[in-house]
PDB file of N, CA and C in Angstrom:
ATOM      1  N   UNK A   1     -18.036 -29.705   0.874  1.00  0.00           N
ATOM      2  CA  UNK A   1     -18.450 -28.952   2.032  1.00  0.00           C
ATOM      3  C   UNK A   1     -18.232 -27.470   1.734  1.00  0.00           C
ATOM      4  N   UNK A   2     -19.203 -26.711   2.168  1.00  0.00           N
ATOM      5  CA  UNK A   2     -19.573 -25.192   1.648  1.00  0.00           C
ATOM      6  C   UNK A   2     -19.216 -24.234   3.137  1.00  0.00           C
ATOM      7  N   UNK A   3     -18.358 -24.199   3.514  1.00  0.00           N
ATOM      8  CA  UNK A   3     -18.650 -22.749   4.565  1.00  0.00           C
ATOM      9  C   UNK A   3     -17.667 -21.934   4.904  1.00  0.00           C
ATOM     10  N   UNK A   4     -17.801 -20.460   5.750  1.00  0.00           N
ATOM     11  CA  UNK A   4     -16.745 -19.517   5.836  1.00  0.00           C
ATOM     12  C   UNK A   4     -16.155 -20.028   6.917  1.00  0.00           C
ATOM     13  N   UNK A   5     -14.797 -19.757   7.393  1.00  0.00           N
ATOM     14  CA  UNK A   5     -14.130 -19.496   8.201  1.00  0.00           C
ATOM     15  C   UNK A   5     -13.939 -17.959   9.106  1.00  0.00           C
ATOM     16  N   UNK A   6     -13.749 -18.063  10.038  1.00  0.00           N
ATOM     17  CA  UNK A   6     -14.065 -17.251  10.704  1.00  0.00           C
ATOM     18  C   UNK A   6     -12.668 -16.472  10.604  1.00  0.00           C
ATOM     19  N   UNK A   7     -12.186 -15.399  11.331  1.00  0.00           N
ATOM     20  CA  UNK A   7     -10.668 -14.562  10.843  1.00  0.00           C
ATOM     21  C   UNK A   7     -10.261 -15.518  11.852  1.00  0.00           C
ATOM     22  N   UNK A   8     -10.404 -15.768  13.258  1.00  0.00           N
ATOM     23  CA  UNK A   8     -10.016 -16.325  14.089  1.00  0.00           C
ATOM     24  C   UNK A   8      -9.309 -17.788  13.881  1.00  0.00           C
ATOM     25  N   UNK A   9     -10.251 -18.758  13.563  1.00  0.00           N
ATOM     26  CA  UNK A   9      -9.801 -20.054  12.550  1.00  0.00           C
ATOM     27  C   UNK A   9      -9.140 -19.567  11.713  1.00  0.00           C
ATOM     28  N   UNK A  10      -9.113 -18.365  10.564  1.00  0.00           N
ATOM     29  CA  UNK A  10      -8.256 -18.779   9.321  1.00  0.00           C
ATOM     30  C   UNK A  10      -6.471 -18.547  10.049  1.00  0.00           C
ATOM     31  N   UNK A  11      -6.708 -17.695  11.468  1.00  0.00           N
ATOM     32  CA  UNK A  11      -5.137 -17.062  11.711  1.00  0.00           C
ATOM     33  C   UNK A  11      -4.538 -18.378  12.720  1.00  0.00           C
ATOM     34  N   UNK A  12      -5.386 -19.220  13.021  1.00  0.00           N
ATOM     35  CA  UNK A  12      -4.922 -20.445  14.071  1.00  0.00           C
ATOM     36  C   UNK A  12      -4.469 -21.674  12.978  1.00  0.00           C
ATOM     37  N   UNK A  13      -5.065 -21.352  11.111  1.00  0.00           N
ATOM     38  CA  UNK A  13      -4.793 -22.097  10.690  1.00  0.00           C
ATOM     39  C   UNK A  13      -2.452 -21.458  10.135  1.00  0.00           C
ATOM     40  N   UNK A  14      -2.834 -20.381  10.163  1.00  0.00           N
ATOM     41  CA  UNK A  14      -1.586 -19.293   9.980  1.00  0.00           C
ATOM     42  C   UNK A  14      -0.696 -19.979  10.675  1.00  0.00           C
ATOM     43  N   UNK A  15      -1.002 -19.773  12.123  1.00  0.00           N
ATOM     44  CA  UNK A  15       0.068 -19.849  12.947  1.00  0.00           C
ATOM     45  C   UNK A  15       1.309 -20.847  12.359  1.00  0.00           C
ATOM     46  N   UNK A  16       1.112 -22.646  12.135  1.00  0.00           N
ATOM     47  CA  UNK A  16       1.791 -23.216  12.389  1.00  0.00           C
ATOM     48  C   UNK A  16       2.538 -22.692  10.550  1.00  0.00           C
ATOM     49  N   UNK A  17       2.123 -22.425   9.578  1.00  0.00           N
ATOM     50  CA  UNK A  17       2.559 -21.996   8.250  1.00  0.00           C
ATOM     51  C   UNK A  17       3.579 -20.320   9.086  1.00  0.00           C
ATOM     52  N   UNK A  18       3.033 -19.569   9.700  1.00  0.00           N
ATOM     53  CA  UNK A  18       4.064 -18.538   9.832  1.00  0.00           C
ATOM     54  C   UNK A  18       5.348 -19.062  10.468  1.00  0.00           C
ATOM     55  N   UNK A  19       5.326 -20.204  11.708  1.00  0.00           N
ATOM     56  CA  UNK A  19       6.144 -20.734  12.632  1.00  0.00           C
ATOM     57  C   UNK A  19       6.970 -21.218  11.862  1.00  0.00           C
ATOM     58  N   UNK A  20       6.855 -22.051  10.688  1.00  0.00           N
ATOM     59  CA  UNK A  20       7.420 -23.326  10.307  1.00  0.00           C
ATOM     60  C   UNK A  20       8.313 -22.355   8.512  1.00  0.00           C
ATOM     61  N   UNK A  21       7.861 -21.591   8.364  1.00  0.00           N
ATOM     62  CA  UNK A  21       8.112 -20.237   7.560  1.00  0.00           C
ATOM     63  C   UNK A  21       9.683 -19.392   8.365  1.00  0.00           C
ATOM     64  N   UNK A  22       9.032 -18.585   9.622  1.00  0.00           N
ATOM     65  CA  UNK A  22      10.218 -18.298  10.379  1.00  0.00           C
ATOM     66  C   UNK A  22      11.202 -19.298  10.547  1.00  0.00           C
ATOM     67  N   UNK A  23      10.749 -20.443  11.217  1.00  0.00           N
ATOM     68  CA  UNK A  23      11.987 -21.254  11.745  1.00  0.00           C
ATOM     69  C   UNK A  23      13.098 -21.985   9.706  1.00  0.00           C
ATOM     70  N   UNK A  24      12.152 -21.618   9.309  1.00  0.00           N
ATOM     71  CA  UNK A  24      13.079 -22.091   7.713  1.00  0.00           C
ATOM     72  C   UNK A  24      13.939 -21.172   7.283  1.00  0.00           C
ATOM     73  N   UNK A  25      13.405 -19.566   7.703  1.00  0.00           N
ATOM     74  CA  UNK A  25      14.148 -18.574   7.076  1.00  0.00           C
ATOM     75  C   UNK A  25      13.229 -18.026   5.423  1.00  0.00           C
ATOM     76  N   UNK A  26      12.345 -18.070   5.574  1.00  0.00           N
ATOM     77  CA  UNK A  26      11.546 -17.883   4.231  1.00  0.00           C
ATOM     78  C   UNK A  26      10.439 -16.723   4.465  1.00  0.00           C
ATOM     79  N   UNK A  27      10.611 -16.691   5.551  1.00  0.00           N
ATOM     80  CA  UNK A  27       9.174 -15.854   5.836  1.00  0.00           C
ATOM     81  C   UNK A  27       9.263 -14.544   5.306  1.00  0.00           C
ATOM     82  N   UNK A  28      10.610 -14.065   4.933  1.00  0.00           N
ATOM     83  CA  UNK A  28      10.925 -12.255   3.974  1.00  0.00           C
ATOM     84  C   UNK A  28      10.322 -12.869   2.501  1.00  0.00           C
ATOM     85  N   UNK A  29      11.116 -14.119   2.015  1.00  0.00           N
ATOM     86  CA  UNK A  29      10.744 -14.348   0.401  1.00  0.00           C
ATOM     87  C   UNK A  29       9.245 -14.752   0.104  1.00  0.00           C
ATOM     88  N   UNK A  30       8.597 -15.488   1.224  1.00  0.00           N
ATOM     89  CA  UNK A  30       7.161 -15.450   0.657  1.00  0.00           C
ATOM     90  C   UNK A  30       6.010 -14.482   1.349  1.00  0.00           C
ATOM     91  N   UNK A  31       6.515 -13.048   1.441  1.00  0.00           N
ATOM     92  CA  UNK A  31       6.130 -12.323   2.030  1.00  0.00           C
ATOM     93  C   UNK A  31       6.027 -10.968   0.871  1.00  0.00           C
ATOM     94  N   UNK A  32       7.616 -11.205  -0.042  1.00  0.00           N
ATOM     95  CA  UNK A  32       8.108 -10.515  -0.625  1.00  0.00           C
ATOM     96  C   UNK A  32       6.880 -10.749  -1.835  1.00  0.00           C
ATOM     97  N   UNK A  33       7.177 -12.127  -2.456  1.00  0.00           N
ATOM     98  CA  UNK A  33       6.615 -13.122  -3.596  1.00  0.00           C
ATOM     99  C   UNK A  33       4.781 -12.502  -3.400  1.00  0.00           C
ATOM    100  N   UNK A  34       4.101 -13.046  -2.629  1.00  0.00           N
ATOM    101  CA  UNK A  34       2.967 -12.232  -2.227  1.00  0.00           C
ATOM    102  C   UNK A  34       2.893 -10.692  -2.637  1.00  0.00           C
ATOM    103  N   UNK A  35       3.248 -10.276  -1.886  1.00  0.00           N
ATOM    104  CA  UNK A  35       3.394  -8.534  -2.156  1.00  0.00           C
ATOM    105  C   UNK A  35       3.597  -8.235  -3.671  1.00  0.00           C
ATOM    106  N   UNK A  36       4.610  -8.991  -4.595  1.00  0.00           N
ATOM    107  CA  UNK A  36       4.826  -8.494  -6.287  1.00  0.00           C
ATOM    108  C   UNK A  36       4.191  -9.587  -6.959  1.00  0.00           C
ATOM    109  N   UNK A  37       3.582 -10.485  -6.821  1.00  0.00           N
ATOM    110  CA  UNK A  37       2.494 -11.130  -7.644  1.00  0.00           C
ATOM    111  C   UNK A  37       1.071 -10.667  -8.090  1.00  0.00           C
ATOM    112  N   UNK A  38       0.894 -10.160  -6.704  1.00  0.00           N
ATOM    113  CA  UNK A  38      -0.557  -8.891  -6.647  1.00  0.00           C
ATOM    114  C   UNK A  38      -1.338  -9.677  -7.737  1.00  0.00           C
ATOM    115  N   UNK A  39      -2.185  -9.335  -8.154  1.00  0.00           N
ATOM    116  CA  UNK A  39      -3.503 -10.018  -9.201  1.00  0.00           C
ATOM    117  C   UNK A  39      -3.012 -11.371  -9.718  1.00  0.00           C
ATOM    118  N   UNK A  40      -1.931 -11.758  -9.897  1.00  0.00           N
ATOM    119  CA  UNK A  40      -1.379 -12.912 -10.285  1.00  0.00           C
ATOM    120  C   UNK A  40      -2.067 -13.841  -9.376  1.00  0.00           C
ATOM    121  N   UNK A  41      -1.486 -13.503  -8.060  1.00  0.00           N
ATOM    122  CA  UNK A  41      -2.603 -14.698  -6.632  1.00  0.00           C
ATOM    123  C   UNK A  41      -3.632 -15.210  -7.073  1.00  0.00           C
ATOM    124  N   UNK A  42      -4.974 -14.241  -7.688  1.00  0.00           N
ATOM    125  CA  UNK A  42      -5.851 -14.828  -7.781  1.00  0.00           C
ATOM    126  C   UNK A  42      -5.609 -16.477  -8.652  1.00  0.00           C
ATOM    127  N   UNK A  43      -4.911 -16.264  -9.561  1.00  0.00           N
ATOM    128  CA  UNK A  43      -5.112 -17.222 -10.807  1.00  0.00           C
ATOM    129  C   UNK A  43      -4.430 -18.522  -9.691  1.00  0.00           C
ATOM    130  N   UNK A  44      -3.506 -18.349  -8.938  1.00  0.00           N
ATOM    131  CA  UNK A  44      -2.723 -19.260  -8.300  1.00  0.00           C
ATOM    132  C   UNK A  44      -3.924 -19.804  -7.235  1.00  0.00           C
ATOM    133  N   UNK A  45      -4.900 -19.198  -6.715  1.00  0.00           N
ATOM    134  CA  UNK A  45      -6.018 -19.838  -6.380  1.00  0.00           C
ATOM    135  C   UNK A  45      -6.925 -20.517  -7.321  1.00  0.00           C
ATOM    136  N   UNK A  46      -7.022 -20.204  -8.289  1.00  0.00           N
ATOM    137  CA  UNK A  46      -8.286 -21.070  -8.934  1.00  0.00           C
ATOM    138  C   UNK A  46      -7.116 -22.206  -9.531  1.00  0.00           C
ATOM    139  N   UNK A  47      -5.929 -22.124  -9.548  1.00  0.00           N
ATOM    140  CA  UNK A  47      -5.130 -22.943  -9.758  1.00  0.00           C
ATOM    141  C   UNK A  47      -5.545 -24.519  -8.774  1.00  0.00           C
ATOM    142  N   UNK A  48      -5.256 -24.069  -7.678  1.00  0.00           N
ATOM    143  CA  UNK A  48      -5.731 -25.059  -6.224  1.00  0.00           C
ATOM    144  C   UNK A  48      -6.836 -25.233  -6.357  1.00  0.00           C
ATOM    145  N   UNK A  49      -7.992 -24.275  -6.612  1.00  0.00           N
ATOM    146  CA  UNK A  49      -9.336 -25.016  -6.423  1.00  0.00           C
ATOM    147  C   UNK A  49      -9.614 -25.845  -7.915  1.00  0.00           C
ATOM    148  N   UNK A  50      -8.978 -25.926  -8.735  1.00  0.00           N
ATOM    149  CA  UNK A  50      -8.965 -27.106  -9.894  1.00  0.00           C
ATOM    150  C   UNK A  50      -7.985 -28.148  -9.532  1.00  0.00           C
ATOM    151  N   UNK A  51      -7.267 -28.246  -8.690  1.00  0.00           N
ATOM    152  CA  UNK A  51      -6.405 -29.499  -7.877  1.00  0.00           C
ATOM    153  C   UNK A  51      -6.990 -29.734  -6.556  1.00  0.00           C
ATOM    154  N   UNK A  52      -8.021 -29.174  -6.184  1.00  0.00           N
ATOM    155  CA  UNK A  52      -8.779 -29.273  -5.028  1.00  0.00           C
ATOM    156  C   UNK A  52      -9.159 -31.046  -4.637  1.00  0.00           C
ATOM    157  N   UNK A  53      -9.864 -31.546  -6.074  1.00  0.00           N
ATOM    158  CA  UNK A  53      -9.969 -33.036  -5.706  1.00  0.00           C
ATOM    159  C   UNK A  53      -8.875 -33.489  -5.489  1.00  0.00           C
ATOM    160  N   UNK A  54      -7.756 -33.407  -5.640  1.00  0.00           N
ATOM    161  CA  UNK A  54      -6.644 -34.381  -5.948  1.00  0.00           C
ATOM    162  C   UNK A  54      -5.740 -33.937  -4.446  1.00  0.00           C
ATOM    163  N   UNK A  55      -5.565 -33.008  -3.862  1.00  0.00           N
ATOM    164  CA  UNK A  55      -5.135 -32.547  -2.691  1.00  0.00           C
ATOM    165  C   UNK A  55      -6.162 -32.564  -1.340  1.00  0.00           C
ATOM    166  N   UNK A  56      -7.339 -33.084  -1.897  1.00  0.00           N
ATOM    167  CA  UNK A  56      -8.556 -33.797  -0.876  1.00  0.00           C
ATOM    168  C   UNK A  56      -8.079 -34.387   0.404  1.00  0.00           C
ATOM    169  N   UNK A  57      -7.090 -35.691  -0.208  1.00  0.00           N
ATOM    170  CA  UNK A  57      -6.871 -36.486   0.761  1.00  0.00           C
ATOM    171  C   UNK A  57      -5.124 -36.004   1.405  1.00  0.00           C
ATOM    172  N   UNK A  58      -4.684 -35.038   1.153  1.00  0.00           N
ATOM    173  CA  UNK A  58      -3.594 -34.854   1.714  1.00  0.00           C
ATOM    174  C   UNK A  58      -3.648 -33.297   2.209  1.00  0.00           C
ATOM    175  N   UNK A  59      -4.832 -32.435   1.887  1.00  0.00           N
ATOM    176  CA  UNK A  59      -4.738 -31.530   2.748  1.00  0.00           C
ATOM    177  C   UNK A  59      -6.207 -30.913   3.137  1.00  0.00           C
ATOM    178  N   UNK A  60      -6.806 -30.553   4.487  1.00  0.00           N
ATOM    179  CA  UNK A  60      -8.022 -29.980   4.891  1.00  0.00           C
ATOM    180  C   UNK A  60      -8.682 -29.113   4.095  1.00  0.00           C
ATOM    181  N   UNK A  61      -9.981 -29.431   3.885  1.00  0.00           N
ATOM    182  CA  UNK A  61     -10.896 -28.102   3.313  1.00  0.00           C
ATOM    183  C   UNK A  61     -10.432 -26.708   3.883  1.00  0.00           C
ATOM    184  N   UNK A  62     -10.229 -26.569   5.062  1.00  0.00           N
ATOM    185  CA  UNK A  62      -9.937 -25.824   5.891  1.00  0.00           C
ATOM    186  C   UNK A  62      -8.569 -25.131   5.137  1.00  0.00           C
ATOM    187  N   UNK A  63      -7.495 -25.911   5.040  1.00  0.00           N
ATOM    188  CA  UNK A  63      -6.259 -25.614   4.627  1.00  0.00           C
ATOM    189  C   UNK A  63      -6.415 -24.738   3.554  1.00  0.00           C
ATOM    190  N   UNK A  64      -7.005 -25.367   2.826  1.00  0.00           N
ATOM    191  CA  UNK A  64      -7.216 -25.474   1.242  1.00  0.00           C
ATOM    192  C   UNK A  64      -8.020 -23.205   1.337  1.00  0.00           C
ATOM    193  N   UNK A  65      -8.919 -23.321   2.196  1.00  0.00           N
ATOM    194  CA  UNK A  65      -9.866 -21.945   2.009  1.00  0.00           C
ATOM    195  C   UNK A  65      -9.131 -21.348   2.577  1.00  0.00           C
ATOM    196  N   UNK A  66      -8.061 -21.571   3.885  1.00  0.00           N
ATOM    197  CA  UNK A  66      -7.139 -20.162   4.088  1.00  0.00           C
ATOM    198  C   UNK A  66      -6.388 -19.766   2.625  1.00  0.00           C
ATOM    199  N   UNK A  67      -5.248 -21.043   2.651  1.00  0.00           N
ATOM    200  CA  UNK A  67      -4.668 -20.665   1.334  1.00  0.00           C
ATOM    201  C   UNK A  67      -5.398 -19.840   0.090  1.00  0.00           C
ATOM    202  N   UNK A  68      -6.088 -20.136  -0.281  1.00  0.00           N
ATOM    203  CA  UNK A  68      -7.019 -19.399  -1.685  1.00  0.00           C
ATOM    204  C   UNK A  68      -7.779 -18.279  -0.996  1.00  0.00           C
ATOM    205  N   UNK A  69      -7.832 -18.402   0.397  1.00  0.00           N
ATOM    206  CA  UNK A  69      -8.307 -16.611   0.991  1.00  0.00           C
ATOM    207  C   UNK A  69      -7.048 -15.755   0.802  1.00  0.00           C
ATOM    208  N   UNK A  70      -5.677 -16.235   1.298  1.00  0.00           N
ATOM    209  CA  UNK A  70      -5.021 -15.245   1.638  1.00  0.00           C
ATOM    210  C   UNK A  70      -4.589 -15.055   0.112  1.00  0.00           C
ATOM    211  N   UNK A  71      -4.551 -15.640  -0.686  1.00  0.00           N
ATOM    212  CA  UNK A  71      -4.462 -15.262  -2.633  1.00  0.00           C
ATOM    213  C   UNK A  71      -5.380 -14.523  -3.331  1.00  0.00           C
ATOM    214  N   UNK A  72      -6.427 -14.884  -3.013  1.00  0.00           N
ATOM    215  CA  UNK A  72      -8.067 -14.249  -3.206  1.00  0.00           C
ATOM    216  C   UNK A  72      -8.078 -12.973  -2.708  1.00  0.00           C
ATOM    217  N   UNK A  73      -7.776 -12.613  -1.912  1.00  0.00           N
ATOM    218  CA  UNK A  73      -8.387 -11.458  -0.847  1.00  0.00           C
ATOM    219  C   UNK A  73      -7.258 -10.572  -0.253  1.00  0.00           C
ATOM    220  N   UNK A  74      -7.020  -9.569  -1.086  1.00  0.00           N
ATOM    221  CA  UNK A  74      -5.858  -8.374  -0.610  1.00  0.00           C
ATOM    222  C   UNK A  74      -5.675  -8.022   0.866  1.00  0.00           C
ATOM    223  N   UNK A  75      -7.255  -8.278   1.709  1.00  0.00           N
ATOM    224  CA  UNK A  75      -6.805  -7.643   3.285  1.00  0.00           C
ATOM    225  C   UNK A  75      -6.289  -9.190   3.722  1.00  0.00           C
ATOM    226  N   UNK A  76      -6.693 -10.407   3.287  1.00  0.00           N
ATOM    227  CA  UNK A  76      -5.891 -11.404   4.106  1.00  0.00           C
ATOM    228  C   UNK A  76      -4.439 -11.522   3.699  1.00  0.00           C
ATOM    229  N   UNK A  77      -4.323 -11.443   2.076  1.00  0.00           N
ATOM    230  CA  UNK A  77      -2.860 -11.129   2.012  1.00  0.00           C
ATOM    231  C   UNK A  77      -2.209 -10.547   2.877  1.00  0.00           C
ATOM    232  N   UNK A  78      -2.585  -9.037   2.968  1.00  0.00           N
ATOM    233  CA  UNK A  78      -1.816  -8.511   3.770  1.00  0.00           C
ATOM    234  C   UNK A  78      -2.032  -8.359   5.255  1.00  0.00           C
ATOM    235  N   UNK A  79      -2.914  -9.254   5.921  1.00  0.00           N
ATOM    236  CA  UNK A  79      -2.874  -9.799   6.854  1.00  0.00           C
ATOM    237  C   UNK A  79      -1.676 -10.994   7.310  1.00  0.00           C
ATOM    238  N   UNK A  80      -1.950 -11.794   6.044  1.00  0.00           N
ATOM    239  CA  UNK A  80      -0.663 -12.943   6.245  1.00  0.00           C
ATOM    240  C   UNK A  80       0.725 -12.282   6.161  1.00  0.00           C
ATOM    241  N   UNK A  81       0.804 -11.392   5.094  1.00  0.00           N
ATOM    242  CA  UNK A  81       2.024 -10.664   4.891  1.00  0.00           C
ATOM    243  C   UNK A  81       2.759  -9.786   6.237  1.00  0.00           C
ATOM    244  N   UNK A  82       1.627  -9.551   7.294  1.00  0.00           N
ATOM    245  CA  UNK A  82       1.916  -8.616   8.672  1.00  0.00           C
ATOM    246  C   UNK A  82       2.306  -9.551   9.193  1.00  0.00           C
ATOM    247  N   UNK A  83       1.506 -10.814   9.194  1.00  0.00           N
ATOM    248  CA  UNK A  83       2.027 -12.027  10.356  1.00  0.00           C
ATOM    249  C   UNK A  83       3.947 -12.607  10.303  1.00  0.00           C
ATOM    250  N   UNK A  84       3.987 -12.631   8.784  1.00  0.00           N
ATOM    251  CA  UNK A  84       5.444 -12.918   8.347  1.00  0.00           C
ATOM    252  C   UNK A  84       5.970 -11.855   8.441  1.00  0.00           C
ATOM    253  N   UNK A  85       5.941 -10.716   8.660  1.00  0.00           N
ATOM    254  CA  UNK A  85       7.203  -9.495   8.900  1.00  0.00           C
ATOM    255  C   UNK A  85       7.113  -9.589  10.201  1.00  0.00           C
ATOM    256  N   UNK A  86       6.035  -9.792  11.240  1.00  0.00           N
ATOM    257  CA  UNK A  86       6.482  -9.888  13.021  1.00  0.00           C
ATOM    258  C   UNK A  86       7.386 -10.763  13.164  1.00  0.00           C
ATOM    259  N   UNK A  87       8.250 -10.093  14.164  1.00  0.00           N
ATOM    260  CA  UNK A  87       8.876 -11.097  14.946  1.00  0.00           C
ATOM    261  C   UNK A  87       8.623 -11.992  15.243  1.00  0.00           C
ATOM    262  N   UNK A  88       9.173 -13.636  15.031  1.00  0.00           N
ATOM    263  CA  UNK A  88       8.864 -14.911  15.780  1.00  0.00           C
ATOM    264  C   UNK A  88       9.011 -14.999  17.154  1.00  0.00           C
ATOM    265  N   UNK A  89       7.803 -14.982  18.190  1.00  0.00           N
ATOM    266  CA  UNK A  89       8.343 -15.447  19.471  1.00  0.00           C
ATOM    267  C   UNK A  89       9.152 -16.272  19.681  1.00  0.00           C
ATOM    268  N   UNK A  90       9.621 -15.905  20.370  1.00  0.00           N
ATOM    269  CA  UNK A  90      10.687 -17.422  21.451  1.00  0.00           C
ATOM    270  C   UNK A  90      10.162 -17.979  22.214  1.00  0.00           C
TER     271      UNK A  90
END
């Protein structure tokens, strides 16, 4: 299956990865990790999209194109990277 996600979908797919991030205590280190990998990301995406068949049945197309957007693509990085430095609501 071939299509974009919208910013809206990719940040509703965020939410429960930023939530579950905060409530672990991780959300500085893979915020940090992001930020000093810089061009490295990309390769860590085509990494996933060559395990793409094999993570088929245990994780969404959907899943799969945020993840390799926010690696792929410097403004979603640092889109995801803004979401993990906000404060977690209560």
């Amino acid at each position: 299956m071939c299509y974009t996600l919208t910013v809206v979908e990719i940040q509703q797919i965020w939410k429960p990865w930023v939530h579950n991030l905060h409530h672990w205590g991780m959300q500085d280190v893979v915020a940090t990790f992001l930020e000093v990998s810089g061009p490295i990301n990309v390769i860590g995406a085509q990494v996933i999209y060559l395990c793409q068949p094999f993570l088929k049945n245990l994780v969404s197309d959907q899943k799969i194109m945020a993840i390799t957007g926010i690696l792929e693509d410097p403004a979603q990085t640092h889109r995801f990277i803004s979401s993990l430095r906000e404060a977690e609501p209560r």
